[in-house]
Protein backbone atom coordinates (compact mmCIF):
# COMPACT_ATOMS: atom_id res chain seq x y z
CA UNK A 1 -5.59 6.10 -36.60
CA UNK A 2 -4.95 4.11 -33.43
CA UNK A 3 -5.90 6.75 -30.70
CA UNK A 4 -8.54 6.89 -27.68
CA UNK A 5 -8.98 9.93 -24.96
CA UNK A 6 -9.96 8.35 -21.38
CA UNK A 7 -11.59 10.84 -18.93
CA UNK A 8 -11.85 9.41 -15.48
CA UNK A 9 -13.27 11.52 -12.21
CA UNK A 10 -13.64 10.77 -9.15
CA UNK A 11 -14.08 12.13 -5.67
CA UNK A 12 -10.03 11.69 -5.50
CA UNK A 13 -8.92 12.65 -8.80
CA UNK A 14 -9.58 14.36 -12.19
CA UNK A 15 -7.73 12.53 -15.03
CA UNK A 16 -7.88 12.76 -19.05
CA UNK A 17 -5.29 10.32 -20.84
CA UNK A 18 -4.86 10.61 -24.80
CA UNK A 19 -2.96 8.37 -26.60
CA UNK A 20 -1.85 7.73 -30.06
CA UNK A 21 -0.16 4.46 -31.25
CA UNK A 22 1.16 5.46 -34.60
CA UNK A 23 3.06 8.38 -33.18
CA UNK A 24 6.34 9.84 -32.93
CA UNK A 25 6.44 9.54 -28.68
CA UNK A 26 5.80 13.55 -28.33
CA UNK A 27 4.30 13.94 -24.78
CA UNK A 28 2.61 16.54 -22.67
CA UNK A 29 2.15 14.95 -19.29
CA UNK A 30 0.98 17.38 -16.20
CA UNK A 31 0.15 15.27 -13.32
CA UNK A 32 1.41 17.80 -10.20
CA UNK A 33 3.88 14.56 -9.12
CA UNK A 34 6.98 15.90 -10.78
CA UNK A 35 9.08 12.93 -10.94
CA UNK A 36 5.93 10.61 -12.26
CA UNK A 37 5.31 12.84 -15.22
CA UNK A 38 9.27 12.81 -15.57
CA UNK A 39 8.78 8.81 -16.03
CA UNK A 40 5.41 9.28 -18.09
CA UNK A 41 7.56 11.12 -20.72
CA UNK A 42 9.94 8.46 -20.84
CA UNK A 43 7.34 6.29 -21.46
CA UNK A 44 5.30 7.84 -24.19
CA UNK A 45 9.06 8.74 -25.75
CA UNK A 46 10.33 5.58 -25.69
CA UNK A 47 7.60 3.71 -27.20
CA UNK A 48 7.07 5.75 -29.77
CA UNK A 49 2.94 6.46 -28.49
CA UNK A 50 1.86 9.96 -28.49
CA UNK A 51 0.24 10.38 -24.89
CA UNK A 52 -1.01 13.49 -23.18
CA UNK A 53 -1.76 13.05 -19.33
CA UNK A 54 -3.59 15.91 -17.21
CA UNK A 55 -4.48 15.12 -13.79
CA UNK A 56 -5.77 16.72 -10.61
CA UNK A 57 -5.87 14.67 -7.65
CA UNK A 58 -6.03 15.07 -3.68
CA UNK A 59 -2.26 15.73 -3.43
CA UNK A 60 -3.04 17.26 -0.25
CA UNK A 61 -3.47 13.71 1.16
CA UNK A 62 -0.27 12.05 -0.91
CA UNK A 63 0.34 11.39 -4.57
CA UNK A 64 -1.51 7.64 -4.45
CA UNK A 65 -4.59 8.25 -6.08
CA UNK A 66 -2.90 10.73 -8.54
CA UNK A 67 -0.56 8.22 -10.12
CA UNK A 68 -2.92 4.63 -9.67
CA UNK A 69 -5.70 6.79 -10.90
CA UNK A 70 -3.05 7.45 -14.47
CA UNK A 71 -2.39 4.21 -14.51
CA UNK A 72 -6.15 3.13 -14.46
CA UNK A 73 -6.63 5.63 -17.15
CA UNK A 74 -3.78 5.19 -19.63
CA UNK A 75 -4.72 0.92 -19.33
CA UNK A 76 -8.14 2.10 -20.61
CA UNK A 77 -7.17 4.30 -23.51
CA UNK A 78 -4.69 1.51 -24.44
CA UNK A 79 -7.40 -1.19 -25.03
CA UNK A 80 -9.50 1.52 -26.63
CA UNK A 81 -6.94 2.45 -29.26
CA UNK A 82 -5.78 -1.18 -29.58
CA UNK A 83 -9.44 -2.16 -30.76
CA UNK A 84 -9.73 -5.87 -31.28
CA UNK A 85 -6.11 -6.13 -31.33
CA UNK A 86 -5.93 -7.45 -35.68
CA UNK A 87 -2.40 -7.32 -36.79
CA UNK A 88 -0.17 -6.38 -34.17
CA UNK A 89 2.47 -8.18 -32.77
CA UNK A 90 1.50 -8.85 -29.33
CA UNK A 91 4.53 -9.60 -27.21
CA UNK A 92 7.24 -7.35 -26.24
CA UNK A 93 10.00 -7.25 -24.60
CA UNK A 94 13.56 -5.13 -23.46
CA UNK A 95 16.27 -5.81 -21.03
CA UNK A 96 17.12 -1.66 -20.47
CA UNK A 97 20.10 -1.04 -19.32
CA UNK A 98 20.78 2.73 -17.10
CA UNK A 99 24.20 3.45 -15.41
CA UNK A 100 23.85 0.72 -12.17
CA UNK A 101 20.38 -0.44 -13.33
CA UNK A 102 19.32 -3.03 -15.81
CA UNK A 103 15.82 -3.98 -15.91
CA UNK A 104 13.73 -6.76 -17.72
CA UNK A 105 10.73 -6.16 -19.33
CA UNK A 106 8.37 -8.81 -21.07
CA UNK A 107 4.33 -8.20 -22.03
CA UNK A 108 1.88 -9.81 -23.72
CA UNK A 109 -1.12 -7.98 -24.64
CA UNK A 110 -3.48 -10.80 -24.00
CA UNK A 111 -7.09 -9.22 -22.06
CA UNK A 112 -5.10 -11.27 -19.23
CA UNK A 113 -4.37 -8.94 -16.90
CA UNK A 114 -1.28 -10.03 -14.60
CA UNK A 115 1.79 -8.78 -12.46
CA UNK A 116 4.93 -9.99 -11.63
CA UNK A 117 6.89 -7.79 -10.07
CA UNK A 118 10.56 -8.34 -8.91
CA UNK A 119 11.69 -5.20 -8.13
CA UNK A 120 12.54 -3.63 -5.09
CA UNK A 121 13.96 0.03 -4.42
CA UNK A 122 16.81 0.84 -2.34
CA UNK A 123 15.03 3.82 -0.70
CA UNK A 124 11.45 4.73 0.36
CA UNK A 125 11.63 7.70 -1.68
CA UNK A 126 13.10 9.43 -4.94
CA UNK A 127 13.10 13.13 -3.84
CA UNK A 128 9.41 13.78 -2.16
CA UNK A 129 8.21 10.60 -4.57
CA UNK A 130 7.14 7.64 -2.72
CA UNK A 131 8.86 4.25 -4.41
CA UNK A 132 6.16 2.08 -3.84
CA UNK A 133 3.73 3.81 -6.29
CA UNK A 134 5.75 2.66 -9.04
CA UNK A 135 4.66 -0.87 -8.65
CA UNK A 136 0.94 0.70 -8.39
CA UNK A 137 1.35 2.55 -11.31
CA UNK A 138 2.27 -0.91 -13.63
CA UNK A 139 -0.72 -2.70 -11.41
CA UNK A 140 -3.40 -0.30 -12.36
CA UNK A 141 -1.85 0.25 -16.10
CA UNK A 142 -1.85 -3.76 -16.43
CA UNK A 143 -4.65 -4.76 -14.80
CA UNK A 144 -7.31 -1.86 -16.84
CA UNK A 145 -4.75 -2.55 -19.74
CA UNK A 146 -5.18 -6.08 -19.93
CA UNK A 147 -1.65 -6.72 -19.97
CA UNK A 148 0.21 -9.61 -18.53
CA UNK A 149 3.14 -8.03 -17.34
CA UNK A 150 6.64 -8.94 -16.11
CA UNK A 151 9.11 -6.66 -14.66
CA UNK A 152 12.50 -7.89 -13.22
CA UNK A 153 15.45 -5.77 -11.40
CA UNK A 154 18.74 -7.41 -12.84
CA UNK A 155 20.81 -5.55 -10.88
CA UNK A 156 20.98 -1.86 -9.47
CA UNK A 157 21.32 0.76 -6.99
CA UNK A 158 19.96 3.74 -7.51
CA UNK A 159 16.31 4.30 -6.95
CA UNK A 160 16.14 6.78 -9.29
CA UNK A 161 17.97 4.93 -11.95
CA UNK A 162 16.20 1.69 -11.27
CA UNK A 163 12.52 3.24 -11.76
CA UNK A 164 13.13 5.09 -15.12
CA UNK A 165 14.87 1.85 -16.30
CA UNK A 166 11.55 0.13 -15.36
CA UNK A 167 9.40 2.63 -17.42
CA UNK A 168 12.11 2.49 -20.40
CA UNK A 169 12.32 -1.20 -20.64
CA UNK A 170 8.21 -0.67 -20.06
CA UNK A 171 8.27 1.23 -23.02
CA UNK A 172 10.57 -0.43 -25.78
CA UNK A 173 8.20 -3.72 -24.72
CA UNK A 174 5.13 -1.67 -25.40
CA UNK A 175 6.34 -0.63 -29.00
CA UNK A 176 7.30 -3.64 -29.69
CA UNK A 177 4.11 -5.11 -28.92
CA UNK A 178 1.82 -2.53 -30.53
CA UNK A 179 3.26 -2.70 -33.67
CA UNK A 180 1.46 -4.08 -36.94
CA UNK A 181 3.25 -6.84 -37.74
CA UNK A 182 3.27 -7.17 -41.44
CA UNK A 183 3.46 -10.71 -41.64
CA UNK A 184 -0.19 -11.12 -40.02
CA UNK A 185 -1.83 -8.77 -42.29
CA UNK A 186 -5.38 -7.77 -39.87
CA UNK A 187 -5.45 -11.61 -38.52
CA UNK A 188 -5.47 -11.72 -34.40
CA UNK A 189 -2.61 -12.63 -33.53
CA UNK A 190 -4.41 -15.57 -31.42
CA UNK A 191 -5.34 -19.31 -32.52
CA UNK A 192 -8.45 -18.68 -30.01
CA UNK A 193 -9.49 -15.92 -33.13
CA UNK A 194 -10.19 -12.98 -30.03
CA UNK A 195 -8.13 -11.53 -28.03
């Protein structure tokens, strides 16, 4: 079975991140950051990965370290359960439609870590969340992840709308690309012969 369990602590936060490939996309995310574990479950649902999230972090100060501190985390157990990477497909990739939103997603899990990030939010906040820690979510999930990432707003105007589309379209790239491909039997999918 494709699964790995990441504990991270620091001074700023308590995190533990378990994740299963093969799954069904059942989740059980408690993060105290309502709306973030709101867009965890839509990720873990959408791409079909089992993932339970618990973290305690200084959200005293803000929700910062709380949600790049995930992020760190769930990039770790994802190159843990991925192993050397034999037989899956690799690339991934969703444009995700949601009412006024569409968003573009495209991956490649390569041990490249890299962000491109064309997506702006109408409004500093979505309820008491801060916008801006969406893109620091995807950093720290893509750069401990290895993941060469590429998310694109298409169009939209809701904040809301235009941050779950991000996770969703996150998501159906991340099945996609996790996927044994049975074409490539346990070969890497790489002509360098490592990923």
């Amino acid at each position: 079975m494709r699964s790995a369990t990441i504990t991270r602590q620091t001074a700023e936060t308590e995190i533990s991140v378990t994740v299963n490939l093969d799954g069904t996309g059942t989740y059980d995310n408690q993060t105290g950051v309502g709306f973030f574990d709101h867009m965890l479950d839509q990720l873990a649902r959408h791409s079909l990965i089992d993932m339970t999230v618990r973290a305690k972090g200084d959200l005293h100060i803000d929700d910062h370290h709380t949600v790049e501190d995930t992020g760190i985390a769930l990039g770790q157990a994802l190159v843990q359960a991925l192993g050397d990477k034999r037989g899956i497909r690799r690339y991934g990739e969703c444009r995700l439609p949601m009412d006024d939103a569409q968003v573009a997603c495209a991956l490649d899990l390569s041990a490249r870590p890299f962000l491109i990030w064309n997506l702006e939010m109408p409004t500093q906040k979505i309820g008491s969340f801060d916008t801006e820690l969406v893109r620091e979510f995807f950093q720290a999930m893509a750069t401990h992840g290895g993941i060469t990432l590429h998310i694109d707003l298409l169009h939209g105007v809701n904040s809301h709308h235009i941050a779950e589309a991000a996770f969703k379209a996150t998501a159906r790239a991340l099945r996609d690309a996790v996927e044994p491909d049975p074409r490539k039997g346990d070969a890497i999918p790489s002509t360098k012969g490592a990923l």
